[in-house]
PDB file of N, CA and C in Angstrom:
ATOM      1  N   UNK A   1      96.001  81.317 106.180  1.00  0.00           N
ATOM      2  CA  UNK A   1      97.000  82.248 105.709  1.00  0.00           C
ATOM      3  C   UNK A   1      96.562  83.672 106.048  1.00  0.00           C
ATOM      4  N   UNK A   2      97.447  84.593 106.302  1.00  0.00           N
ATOM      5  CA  UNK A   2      97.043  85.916 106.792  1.00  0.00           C
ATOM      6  C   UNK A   2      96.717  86.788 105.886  1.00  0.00           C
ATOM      7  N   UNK A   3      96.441  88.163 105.476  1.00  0.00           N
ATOM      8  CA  UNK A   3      96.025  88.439 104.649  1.00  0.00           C
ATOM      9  C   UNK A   3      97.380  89.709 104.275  1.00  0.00           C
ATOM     10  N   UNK A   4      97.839  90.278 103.348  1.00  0.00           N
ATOM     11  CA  UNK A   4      98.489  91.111 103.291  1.00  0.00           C
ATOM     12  C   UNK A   4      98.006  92.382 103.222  1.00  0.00           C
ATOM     13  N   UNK A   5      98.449  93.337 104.090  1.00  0.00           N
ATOM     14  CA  UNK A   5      97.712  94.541 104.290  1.00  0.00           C
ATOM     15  C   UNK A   5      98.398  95.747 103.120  1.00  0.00           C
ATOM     16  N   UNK A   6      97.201  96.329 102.121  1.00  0.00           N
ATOM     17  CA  UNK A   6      98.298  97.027 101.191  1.00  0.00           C
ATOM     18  C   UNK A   6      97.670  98.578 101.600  1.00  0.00           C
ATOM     19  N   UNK A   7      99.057  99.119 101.417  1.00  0.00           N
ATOM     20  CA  UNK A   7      99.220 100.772 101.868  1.00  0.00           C
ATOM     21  C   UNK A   7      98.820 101.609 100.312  1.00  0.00           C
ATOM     22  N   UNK A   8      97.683 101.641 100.368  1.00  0.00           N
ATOM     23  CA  UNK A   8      97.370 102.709  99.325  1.00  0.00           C
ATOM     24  C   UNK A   8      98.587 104.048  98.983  1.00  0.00           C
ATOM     25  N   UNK A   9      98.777 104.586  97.968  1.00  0.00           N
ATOM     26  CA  UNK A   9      99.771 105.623  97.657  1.00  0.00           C
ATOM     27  C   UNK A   9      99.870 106.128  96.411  1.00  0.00           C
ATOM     28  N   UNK A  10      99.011 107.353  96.412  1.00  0.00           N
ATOM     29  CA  UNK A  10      99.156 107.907  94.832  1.00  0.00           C
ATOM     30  C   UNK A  10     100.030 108.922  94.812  1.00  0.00           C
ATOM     31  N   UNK A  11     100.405 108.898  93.750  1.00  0.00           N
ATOM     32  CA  UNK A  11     101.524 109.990  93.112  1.00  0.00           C
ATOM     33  C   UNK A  11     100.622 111.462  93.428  1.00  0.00           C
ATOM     34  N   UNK A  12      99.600 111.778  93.190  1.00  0.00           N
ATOM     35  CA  UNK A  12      98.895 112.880  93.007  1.00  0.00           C
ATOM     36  C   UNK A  12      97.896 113.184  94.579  1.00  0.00           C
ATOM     37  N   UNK A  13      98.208 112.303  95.679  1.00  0.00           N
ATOM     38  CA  UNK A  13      98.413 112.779  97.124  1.00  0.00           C
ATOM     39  C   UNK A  13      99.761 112.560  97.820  1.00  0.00           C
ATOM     40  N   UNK A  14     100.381 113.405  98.128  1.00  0.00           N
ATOM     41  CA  UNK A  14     101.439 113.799  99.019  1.00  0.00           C
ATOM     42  C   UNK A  14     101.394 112.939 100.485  1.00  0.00           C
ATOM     43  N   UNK A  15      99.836 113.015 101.140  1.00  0.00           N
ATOM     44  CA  UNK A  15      99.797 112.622 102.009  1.00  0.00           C
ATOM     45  C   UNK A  15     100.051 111.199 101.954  1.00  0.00           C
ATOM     46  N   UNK A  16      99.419 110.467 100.619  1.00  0.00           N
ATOM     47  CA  UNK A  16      99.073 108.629 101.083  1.00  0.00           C
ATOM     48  C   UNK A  16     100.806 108.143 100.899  1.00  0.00           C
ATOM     49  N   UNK A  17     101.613 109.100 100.941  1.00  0.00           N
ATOM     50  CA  UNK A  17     103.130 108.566 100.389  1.00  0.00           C
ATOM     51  C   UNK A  17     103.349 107.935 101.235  1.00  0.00           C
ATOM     52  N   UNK A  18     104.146 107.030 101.453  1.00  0.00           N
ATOM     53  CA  UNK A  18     105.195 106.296 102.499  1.00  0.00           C
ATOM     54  C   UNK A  18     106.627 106.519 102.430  1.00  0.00           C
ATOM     55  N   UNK A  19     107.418 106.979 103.297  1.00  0.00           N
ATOM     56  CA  UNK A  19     108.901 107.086 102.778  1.00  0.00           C
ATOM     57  C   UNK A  19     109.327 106.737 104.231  1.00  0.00           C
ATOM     58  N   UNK A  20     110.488 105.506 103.765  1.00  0.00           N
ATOM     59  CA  UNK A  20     111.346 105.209 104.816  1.00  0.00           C
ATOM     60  C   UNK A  20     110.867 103.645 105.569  1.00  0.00           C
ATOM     61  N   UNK A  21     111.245 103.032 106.580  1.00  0.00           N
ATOM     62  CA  UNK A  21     110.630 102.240 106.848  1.00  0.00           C
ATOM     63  C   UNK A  21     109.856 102.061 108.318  1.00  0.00           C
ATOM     64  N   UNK A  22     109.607 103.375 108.572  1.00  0.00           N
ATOM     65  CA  UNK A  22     109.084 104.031 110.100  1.00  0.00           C
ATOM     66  C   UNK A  22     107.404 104.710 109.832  1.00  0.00           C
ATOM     67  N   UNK A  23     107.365 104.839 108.432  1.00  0.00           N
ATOM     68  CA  UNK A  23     106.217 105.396 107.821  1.00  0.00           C
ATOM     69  C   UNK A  23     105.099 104.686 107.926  1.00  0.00           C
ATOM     70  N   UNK A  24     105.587 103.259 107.641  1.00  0.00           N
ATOM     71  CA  UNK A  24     104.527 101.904 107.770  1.00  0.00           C
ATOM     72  C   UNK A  24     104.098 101.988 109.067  1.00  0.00           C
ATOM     73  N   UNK A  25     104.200 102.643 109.966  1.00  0.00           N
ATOM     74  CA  UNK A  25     104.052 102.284 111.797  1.00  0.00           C
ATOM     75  C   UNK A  25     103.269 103.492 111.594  1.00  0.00           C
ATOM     76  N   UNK A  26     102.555 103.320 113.153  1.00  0.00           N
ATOM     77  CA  UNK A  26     101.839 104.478 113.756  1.00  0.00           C
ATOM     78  C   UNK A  26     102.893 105.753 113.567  1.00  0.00           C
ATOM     79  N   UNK A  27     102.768 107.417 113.893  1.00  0.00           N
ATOM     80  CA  UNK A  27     103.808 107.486 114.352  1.00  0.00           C
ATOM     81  C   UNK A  27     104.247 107.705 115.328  1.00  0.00           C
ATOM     82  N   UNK A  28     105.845 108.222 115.619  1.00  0.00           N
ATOM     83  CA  UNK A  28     106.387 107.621 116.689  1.00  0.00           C
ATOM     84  C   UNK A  28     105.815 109.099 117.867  1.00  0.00           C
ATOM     85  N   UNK A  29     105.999 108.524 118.894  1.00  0.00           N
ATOM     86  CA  UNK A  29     106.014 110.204 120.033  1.00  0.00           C
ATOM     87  C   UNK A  29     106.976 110.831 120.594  1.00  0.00           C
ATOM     88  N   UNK A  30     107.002 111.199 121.444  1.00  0.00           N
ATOM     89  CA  UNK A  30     108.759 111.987 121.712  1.00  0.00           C
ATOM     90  C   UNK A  30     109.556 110.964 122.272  1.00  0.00           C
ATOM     91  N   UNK A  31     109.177 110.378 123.149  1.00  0.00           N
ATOM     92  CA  UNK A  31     109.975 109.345 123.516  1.00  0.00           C
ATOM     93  C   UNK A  31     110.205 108.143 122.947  1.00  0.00           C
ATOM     94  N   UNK A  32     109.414 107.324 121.797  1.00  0.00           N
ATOM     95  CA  UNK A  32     110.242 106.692 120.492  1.00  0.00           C
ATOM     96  C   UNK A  32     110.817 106.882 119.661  1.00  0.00           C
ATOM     97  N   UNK A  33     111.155 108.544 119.142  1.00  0.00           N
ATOM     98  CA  UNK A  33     111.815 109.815 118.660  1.00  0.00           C
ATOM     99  C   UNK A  33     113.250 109.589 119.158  1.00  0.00           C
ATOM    100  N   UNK A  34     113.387 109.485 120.642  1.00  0.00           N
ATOM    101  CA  UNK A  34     114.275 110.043 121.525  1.00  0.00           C
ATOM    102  C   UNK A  34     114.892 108.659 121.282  1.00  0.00           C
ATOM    103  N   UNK A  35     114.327 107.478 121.791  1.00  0.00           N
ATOM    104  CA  UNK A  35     115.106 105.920 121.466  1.00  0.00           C
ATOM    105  C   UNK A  35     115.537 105.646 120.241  1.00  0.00           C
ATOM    106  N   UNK A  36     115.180 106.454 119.211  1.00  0.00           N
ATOM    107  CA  UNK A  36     115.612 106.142 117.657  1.00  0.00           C
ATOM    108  C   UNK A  36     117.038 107.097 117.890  1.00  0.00           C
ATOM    109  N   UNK A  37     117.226 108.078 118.287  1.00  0.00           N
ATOM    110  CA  UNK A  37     118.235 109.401 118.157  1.00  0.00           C
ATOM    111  C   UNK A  37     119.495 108.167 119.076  1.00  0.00           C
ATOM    112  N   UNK A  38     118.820 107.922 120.060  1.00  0.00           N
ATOM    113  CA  UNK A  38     119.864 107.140 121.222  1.00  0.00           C
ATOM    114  C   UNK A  38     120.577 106.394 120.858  1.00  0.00           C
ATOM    115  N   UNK A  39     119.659 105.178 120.186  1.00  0.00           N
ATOM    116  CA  UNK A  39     120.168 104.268 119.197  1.00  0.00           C
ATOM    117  C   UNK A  39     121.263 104.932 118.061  1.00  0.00           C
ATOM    118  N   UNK A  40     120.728 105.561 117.354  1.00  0.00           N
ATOM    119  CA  UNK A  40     122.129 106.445 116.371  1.00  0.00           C
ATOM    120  C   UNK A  40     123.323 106.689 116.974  1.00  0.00           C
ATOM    121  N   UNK A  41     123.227 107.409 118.080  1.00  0.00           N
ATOM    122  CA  UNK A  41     124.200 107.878 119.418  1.00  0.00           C
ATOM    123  C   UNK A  41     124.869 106.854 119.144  1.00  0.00           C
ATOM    124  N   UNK A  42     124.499 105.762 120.125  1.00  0.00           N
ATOM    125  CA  UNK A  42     125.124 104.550 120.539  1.00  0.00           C
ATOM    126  C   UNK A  42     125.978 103.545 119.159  1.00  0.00           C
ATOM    127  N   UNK A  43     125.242 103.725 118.015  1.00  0.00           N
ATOM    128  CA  UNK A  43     125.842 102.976 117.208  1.00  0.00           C
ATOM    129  C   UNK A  43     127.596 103.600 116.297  1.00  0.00           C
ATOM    130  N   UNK A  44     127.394 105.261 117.219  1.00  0.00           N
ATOM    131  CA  UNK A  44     128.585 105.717 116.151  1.00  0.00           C
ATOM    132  C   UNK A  44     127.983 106.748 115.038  1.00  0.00           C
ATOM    133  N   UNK A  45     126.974 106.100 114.535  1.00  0.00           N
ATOM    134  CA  UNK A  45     126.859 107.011 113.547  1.00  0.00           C
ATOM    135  C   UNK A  45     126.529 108.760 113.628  1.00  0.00           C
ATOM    136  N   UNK A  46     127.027 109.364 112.156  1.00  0.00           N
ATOM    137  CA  UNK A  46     126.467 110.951 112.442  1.00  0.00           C
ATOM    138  C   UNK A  46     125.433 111.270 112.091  1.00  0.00           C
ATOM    139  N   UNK A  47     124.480 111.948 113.003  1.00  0.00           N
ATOM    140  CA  UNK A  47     123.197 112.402 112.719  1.00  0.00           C
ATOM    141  C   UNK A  47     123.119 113.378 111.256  1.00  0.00           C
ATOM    142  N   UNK A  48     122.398 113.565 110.403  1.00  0.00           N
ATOM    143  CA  UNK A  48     121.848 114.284 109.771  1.00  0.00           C
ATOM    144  C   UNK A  48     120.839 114.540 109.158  1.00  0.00           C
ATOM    145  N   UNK A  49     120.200 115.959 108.900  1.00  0.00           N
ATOM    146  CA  UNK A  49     118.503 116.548 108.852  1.00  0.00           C
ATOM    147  C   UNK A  49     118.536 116.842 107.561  1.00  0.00           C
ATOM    148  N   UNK A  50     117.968 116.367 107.038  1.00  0.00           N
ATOM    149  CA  UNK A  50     117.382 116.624 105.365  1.00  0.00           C
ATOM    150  C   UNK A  50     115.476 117.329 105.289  1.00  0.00           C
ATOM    151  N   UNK A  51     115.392 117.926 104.670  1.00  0.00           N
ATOM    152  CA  UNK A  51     114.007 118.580 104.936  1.00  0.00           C
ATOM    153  C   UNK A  51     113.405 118.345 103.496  1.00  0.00           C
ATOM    154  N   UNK A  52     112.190 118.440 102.921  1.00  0.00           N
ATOM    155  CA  UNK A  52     111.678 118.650 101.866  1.00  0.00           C
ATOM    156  C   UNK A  52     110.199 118.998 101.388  1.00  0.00           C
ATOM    157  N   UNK A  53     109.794 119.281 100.333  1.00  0.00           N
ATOM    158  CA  UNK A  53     108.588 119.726  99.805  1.00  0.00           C
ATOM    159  C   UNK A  53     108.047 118.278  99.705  1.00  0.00           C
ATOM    160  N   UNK A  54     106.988 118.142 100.300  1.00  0.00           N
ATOM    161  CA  UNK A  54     105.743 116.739  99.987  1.00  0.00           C
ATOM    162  C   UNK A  54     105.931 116.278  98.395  1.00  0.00           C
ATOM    163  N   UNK A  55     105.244 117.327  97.910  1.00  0.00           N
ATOM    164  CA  UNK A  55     104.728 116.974  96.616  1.00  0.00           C
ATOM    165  C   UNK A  55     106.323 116.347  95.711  1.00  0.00           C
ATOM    166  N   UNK A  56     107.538 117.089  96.305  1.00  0.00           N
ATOM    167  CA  UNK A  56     108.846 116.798  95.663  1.00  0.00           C
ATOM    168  C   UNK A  56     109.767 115.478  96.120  1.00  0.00           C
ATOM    169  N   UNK A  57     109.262 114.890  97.361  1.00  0.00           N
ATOM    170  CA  UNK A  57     110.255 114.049  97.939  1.00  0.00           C
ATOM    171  C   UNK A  57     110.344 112.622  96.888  1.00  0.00           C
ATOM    172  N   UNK A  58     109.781 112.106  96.267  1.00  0.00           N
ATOM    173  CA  UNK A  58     109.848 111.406  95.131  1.00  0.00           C
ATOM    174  C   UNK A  58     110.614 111.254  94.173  1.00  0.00           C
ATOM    175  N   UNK A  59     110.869 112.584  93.807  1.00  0.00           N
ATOM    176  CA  UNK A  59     111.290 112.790  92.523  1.00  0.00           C
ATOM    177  C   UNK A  59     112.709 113.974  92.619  1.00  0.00           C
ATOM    178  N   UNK A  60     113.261 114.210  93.896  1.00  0.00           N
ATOM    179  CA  UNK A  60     114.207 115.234  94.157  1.00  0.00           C
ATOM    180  C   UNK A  60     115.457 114.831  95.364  1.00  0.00           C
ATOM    181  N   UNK A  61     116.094 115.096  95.428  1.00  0.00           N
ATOM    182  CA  UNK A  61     117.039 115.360  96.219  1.00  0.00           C
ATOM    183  C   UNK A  61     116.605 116.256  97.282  1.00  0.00           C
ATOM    184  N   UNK A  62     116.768 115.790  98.586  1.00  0.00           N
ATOM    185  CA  UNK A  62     116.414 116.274  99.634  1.00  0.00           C
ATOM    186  C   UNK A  62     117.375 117.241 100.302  1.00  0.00           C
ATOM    187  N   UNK A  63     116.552 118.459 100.376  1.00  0.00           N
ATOM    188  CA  UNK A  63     117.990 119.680 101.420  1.00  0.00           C
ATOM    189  C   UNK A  63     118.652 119.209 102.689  1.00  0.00           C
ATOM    190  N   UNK A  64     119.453 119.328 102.766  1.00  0.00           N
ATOM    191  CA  UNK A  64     120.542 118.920 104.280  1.00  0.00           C
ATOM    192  C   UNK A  64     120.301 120.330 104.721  1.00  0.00           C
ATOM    193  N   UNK A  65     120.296 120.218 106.358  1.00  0.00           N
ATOM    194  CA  UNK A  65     119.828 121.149 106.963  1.00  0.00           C
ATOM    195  C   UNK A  65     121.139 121.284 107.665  1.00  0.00           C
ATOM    196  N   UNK A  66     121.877 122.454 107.564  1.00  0.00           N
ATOM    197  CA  UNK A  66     122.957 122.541 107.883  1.00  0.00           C
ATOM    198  C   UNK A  66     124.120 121.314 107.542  1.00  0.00           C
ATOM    199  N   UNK A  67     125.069 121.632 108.593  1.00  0.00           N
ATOM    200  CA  UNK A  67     125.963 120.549 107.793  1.00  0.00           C
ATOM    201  C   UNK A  67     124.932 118.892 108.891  1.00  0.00           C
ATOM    202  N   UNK A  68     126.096 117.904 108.200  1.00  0.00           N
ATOM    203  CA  UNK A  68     125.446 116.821 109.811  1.00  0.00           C
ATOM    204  C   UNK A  68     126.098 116.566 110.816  1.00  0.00           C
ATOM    205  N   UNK A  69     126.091 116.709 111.844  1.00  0.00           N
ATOM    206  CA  UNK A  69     126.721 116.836 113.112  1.00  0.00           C
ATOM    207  C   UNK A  69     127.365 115.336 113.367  1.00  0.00           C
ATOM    208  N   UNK A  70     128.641 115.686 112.803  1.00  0.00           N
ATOM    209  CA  UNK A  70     129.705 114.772 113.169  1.00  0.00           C
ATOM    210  C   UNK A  70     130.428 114.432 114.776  1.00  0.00           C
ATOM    211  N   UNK A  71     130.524 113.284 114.608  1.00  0.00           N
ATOM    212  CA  UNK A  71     130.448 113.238 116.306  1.00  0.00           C
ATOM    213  C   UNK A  71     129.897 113.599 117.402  1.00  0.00           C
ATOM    214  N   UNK A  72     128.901 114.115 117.420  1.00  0.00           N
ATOM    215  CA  UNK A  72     127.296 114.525 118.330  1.00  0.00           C
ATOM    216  C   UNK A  72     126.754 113.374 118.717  1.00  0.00           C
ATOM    217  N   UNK A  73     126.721 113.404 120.560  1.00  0.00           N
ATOM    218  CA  UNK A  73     126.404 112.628 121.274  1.00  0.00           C
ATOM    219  C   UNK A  73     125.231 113.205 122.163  1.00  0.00           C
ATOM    220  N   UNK A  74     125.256 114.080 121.601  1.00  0.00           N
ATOM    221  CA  UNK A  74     123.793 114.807 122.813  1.00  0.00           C
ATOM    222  C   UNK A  74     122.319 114.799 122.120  1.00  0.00           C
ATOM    223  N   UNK A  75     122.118 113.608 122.237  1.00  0.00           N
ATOM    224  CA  UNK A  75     120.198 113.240 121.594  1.00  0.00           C
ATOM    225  C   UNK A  75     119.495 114.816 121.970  1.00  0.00           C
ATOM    226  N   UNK A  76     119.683 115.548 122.907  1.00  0.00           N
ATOM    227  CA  UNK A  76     118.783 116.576 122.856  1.00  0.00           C
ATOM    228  C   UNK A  76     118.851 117.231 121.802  1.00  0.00           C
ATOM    229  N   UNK A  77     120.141 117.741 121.296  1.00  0.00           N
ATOM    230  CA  UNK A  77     120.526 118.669 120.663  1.00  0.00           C
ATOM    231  C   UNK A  77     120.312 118.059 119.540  1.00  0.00           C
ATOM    232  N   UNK A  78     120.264 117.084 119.018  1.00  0.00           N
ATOM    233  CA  UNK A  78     120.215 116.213 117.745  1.00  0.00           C
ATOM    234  C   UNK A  78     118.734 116.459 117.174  1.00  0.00           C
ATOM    235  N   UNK A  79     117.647 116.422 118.518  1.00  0.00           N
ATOM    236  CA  UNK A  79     116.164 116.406 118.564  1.00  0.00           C
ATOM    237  C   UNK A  79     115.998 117.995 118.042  1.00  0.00           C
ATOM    238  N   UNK A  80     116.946 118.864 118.779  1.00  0.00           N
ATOM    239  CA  UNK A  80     116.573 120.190 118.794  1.00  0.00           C
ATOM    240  C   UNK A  80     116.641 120.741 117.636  1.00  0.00           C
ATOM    241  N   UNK A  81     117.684 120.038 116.715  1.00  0.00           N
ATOM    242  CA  UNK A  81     117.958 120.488 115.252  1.00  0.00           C
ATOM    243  C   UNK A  81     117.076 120.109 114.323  1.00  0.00           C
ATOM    244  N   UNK A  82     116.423 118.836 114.547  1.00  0.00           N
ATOM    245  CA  UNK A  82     115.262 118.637 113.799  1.00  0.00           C
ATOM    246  C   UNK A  82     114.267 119.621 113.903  1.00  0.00           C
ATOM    247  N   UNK A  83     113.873 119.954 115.106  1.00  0.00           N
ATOM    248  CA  UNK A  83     112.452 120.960 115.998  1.00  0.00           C
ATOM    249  C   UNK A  83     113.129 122.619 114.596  1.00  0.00           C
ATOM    250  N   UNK A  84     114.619 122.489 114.625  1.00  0.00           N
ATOM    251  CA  UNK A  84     114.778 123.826 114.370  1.00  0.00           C
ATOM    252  C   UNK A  84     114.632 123.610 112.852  1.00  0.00           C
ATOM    253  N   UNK A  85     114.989 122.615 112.042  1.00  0.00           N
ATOM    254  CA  UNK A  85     114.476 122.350 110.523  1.00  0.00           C
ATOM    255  C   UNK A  85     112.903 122.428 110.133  1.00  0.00           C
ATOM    256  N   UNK A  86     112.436 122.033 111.640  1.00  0.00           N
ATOM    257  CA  UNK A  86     110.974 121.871 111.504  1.00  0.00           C
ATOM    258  C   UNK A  86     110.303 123.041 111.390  1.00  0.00           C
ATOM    259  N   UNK A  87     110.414 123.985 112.410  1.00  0.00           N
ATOM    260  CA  UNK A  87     110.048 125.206 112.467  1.00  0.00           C
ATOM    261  C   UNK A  87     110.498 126.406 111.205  1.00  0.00           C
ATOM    262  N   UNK A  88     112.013 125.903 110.700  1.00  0.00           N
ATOM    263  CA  UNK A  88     112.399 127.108 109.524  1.00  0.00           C
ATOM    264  C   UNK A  88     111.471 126.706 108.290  1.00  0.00           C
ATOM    265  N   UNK A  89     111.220 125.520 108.368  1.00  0.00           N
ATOM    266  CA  UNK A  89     110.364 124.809 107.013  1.00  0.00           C
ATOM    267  C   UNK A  89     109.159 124.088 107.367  1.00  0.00           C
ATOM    268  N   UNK A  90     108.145 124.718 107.934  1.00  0.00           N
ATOM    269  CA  UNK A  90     106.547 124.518 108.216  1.00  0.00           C
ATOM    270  C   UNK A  90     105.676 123.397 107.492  1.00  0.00           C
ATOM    271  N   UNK A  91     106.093 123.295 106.032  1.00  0.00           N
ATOM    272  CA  UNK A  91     105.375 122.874 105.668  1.00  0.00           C
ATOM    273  C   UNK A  91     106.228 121.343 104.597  1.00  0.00           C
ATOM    274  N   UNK A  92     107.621 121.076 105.057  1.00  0.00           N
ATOM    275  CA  UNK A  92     108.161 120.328 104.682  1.00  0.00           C
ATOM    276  C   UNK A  92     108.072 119.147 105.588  1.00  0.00           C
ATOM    277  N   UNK A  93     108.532 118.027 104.927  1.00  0.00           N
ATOM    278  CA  UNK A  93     108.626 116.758 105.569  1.00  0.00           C
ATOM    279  C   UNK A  93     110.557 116.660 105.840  1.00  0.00           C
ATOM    280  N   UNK A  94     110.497 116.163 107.405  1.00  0.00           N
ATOM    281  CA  UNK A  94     112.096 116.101 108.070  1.00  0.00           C
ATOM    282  C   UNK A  94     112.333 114.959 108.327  1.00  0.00           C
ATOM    283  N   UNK A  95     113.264 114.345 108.061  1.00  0.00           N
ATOM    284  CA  UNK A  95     114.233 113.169 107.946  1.00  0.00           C
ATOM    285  C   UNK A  95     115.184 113.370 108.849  1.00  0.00           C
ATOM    286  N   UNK A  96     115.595 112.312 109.691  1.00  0.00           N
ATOM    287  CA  UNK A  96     116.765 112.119 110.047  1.00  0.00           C
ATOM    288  C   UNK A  96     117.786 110.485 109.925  1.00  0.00           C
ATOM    289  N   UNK A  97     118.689 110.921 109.335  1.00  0.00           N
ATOM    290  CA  UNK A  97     119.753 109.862 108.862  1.00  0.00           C
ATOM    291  C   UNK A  97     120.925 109.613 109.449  1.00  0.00           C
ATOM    292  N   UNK A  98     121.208 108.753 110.038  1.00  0.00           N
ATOM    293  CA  UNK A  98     122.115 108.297 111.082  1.00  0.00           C
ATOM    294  C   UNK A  98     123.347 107.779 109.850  1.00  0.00           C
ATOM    295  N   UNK A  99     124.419 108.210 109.487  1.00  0.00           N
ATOM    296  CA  UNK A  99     124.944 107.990 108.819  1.00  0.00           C
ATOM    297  C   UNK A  99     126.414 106.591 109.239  1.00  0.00           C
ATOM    298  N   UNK A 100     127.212 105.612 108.604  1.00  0.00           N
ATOM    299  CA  UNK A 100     127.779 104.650 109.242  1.00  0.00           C
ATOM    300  C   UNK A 100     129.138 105.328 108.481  1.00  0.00           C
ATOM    301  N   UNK A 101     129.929 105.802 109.075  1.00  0.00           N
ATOM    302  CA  UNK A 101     131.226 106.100 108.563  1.00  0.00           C
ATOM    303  C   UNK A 101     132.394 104.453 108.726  1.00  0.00           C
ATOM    304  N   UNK A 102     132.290 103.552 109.090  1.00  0.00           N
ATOM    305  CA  UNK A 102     132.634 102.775 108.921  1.00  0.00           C
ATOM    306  C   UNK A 102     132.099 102.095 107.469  1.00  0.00           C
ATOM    307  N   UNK A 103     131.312 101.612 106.997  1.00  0.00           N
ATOM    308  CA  UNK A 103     130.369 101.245 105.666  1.00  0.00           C
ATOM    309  C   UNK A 103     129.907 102.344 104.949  1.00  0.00           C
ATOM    310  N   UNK A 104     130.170 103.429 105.017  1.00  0.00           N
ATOM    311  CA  UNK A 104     130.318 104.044 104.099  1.00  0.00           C
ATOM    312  C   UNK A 104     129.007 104.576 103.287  1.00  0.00           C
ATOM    313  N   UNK A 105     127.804 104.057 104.444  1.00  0.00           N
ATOM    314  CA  UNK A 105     126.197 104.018 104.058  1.00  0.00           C
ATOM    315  C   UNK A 105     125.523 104.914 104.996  1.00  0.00           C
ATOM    316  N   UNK A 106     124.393 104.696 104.796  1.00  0.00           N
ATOM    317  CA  UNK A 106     123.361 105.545 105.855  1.00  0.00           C
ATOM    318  C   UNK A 106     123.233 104.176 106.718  1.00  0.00           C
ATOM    319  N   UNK A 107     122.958 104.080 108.153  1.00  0.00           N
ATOM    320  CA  UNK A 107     122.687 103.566 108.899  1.00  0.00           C
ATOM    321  C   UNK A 107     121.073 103.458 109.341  1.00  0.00           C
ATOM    322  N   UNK A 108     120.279 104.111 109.236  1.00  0.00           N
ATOM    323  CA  UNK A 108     119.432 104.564 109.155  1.00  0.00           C
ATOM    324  C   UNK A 108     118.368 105.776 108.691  1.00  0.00           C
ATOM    325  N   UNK A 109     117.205 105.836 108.031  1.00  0.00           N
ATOM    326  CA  UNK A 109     116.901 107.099 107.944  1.00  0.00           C
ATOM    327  C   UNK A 109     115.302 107.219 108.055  1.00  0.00           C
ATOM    328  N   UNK A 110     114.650 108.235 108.880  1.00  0.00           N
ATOM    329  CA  UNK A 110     113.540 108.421 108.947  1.00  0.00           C
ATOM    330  C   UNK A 110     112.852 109.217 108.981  1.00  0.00           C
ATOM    331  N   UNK A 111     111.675 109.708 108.536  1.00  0.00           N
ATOM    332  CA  UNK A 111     110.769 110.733 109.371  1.00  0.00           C
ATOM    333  C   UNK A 111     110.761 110.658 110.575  1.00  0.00           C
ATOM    334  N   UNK A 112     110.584 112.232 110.720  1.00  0.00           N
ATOM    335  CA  UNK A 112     110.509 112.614 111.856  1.00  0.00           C
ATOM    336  C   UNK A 112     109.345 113.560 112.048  1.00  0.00           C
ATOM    337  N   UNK A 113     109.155 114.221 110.980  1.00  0.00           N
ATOM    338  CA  UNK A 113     108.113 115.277 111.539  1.00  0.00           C
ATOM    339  C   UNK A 113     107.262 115.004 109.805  1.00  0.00           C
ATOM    340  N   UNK A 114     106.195 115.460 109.546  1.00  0.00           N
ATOM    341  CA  UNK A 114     105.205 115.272 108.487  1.00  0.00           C
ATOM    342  C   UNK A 114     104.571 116.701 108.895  1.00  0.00           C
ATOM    343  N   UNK A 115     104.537 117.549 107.666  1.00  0.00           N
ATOM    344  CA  UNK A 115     103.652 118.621 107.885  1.00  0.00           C
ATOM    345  C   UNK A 115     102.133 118.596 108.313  1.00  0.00           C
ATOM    346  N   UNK A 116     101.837 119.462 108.687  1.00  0.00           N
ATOM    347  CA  UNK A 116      99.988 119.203 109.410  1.00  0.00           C
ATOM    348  C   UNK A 116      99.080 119.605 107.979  1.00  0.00           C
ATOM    349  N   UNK A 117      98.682 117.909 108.364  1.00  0.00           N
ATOM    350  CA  UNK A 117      97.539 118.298 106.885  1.00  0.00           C
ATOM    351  C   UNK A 117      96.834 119.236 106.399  1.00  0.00           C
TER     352      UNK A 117
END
């Protein structure tokens, strides 16, 4: 039998958190970044950037970074808005959520950027 690998995570480090289901993985680089955005593209859904404080993502509601770009098909520009959430908020953690306007759900949602320890 294999062994189950457990992800340490205290409330009182920011860093050992896990959020999402992309967190469990290495992370990604620009170009598994770029295949996650594509994928959104392709499925329909609308991109949107939520940003937040480490120590708060737990326990808060996450800021939407502008509105979310409804009907946006250009992965660059999708990438670029994250880079630009990233840069206005240095020290926040950025999400992006592929939203399903058909179901009425998020389609996906992930980190994208993790502040530098």
């Amino acid at each position: 039998m294999t062994e189950i690998q457990d992800y340490p995570s205290r409330l009182d480090d920011p860093a050992s958190r896990r959020f999402e289901t992309f967190s469990y993985l290495p992370p990604m680089d620009d170009a598994a970044l770029r295949r996650q955005v594509a994928y959104i593209v392709a499925r329909g859904w609308s991109p949107a950037v939520e940003h937040c404080e480490p120590a708060h993502a737990m326990s808060h509601y996450w800021y939407l970074w502008e509105l979310p770009l409804f009907g946006e098909t250009d992965v660059d520009r999708i990438l670029g808005e994250c880079r630009r959430c990233r840069d206005a908020n240095p020290g926040n953690l950025v999400r992006l959520i592929g939203y399903d306007s058909k179901r009425q759900t998020q389609g996906t949602a992930m980190l994208v950027f993790r502040p530098a320890a």
